[in-house]
N, C-alpha and C. Protein backbone atom coordinates (compact mmCIF):
# COMPACT_ATOMS: atom_id res chain seq x y z
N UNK A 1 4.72 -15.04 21.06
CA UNK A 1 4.49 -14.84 19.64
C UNK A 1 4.38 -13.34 19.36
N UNK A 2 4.98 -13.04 18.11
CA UNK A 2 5.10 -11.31 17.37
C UNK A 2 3.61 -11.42 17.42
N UNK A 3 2.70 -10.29 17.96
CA UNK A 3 1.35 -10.14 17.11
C UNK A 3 1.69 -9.10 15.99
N UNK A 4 2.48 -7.78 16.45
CA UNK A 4 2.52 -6.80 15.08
C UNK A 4 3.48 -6.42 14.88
N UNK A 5 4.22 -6.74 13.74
CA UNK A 5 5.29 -6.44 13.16
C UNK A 5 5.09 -5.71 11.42
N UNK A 6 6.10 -4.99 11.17
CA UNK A 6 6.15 -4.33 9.63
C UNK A 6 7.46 -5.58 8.93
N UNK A 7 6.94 -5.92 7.75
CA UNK A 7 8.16 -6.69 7.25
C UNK A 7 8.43 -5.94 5.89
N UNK A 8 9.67 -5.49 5.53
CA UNK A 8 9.90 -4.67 4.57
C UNK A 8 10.52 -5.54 3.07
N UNK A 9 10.40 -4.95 2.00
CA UNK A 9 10.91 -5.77 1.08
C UNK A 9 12.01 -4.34 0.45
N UNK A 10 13.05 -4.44 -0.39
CA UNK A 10 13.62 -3.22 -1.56
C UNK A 10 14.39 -3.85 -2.11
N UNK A 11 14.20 -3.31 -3.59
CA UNK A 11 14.58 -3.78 -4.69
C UNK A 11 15.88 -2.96 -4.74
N UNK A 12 17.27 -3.68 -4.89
CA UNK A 12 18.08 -2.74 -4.98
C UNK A 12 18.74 -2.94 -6.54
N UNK A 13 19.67 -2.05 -7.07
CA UNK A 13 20.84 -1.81 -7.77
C UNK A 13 21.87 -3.37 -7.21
N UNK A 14 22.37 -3.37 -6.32
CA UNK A 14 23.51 -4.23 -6.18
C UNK A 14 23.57 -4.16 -4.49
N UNK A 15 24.24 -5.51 -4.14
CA UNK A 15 24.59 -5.43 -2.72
C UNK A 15 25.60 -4.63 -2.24
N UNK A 16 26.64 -3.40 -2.79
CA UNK A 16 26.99 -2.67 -2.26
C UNK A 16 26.34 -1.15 -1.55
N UNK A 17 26.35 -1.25 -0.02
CA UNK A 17 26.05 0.03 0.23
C UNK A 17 26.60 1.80 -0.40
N UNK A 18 27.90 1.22 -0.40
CA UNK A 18 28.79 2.08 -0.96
C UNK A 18 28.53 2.83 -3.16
N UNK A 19 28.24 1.78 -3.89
CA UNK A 19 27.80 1.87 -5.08
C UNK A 19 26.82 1.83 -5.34
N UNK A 20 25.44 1.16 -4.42
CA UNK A 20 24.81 0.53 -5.24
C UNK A 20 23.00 1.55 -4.01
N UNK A 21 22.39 1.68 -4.80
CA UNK A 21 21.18 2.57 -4.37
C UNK A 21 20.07 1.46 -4.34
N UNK A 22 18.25 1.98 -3.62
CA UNK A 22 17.20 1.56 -3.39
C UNK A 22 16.49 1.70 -4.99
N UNK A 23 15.97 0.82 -4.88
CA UNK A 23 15.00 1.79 -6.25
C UNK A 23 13.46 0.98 -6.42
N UNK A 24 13.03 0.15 -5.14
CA UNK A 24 11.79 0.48 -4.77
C UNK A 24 12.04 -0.33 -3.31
N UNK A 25 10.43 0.32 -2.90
CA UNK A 25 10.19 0.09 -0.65
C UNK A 25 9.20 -0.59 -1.13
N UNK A 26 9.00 -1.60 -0.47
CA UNK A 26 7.51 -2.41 -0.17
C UNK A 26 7.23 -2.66 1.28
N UNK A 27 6.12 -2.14 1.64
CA UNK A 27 6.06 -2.55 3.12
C UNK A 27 4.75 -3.08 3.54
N UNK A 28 4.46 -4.85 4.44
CA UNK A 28 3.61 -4.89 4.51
C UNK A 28 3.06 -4.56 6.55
N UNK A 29 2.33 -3.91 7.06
CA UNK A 29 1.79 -3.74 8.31
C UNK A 29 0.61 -4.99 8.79
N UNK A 30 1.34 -6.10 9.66
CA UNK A 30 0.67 -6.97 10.03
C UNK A 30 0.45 -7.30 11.33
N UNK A 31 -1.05 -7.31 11.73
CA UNK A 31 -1.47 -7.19 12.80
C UNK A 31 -2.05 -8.45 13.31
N UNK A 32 -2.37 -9.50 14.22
CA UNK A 32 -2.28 -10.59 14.54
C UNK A 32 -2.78 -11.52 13.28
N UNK A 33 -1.79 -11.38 12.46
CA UNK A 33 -1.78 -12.40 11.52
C UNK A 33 -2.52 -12.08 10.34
N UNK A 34 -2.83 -11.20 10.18
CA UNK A 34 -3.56 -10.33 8.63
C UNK A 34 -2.51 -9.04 8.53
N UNK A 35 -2.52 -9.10 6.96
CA UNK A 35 -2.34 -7.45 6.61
C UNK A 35 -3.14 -6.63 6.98
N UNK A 36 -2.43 -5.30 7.51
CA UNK A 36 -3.60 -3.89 7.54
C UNK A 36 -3.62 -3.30 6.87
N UNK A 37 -1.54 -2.86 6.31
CA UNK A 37 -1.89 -1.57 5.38
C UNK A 37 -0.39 -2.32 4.65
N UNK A 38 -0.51 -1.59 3.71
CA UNK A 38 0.74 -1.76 2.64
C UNK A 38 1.37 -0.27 2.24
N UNK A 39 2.17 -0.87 1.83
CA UNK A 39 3.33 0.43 1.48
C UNK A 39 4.21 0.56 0.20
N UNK A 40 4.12 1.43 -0.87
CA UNK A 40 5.01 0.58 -1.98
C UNK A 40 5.50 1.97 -2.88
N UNK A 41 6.60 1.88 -2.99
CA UNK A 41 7.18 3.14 -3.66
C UNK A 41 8.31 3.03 -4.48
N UNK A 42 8.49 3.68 -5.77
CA UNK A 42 9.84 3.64 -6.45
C UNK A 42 10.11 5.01 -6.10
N UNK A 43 12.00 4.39 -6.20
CA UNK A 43 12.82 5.48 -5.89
C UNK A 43 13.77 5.31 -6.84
N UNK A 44 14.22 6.75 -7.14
CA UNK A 44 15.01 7.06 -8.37
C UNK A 44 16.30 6.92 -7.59
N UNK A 45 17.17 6.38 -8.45
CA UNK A 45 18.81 6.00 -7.53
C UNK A 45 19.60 7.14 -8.01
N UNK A 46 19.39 7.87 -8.94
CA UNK A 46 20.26 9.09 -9.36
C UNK A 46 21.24 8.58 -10.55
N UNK A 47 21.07 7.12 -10.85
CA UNK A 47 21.89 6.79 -12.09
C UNK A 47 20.89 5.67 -13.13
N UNK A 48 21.36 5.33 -14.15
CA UNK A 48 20.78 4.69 -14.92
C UNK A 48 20.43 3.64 -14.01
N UNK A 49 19.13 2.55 -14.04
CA UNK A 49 19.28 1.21 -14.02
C UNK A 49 20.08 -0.02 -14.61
N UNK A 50 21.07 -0.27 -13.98
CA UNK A 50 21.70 -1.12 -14.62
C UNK A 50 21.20 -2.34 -15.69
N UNK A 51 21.39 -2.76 -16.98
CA UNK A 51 20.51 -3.70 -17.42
C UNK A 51 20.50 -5.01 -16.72
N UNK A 52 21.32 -5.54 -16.29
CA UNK A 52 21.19 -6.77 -15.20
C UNK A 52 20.03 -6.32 -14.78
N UNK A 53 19.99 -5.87 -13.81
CA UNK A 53 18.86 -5.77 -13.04
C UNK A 53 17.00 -5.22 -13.24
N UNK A 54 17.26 -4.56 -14.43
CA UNK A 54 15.77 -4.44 -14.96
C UNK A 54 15.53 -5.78 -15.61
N UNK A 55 16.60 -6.70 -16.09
CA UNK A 55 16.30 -8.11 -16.53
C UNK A 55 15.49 -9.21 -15.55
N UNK A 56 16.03 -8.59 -14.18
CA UNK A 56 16.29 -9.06 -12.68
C UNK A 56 14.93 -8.79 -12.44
N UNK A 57 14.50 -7.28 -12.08
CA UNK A 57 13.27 -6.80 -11.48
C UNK A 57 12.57 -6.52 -12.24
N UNK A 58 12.81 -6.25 -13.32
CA UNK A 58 11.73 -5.92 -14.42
C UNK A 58 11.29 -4.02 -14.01
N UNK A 59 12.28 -3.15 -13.04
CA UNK A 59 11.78 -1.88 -12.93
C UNK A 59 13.29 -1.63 -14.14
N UNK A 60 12.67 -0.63 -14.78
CA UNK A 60 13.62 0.05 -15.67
C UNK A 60 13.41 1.89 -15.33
N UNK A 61 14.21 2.40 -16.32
CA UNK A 61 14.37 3.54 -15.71
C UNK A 61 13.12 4.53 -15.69
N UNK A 62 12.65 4.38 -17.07
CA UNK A 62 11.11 5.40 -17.39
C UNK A 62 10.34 5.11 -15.98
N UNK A 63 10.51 3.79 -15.23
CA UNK A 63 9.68 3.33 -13.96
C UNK A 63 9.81 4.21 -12.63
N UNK A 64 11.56 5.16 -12.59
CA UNK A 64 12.02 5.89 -11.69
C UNK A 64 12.62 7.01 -12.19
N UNK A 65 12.09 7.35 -13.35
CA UNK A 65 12.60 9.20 -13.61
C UNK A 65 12.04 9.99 -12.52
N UNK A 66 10.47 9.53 -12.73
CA UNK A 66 9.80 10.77 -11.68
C UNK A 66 9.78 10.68 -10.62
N UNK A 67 10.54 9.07 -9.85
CA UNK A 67 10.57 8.80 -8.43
C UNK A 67 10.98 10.23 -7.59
N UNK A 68 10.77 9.85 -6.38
CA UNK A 68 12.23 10.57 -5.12
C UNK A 68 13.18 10.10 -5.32
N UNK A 69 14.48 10.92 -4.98
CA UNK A 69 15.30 9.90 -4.60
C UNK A 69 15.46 9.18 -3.35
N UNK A 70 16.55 8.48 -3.23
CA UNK A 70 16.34 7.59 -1.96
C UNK A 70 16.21 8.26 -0.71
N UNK A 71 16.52 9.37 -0.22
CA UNK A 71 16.68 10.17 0.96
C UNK A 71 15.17 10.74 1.07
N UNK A 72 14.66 11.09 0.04
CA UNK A 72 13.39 11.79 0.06
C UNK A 72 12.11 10.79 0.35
N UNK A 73 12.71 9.50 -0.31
CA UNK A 73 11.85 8.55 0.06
C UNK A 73 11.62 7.79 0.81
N UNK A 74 12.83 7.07 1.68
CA UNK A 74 13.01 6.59 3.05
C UNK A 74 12.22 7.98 4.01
């Protein structure tokens, strides 16, 4: 059995690597079977939020003006 593993969540733009950017990290740190620490960040993709997807995630853009972008934030 895993005792400690990180399981990550990100909200993206679209399933292309090529078009499509991060624009938030969630991370939870779990140690034999409890959370320890969490992790959670928006990241600015460098283009508008598409409206699909703030419909989708509910992050819109005012949510990632002041982010990092994705390089700064990974």
């Amino acid at each position: 059995m895993i005792r400690d593993y990180v399981a990550l969540d990100l909200e993206m733009t679209g399933l292309s690597p090529r078009k499509d950017a991060i624009l938030e990290i969630g991370a939870v740190k779990v140690r034999d079977m409890e959370v320890t620490e969490t992790y959670t960040a928006m990241v600015n993709p460098g283009f508008p939020v598409p409206e699909h997807v703030t419909e989708l995630t509910g992050i819109t853009d005012e949510m990632v003006k002041d982010a990092p972008l994705e390089k700064e934030a990974l």
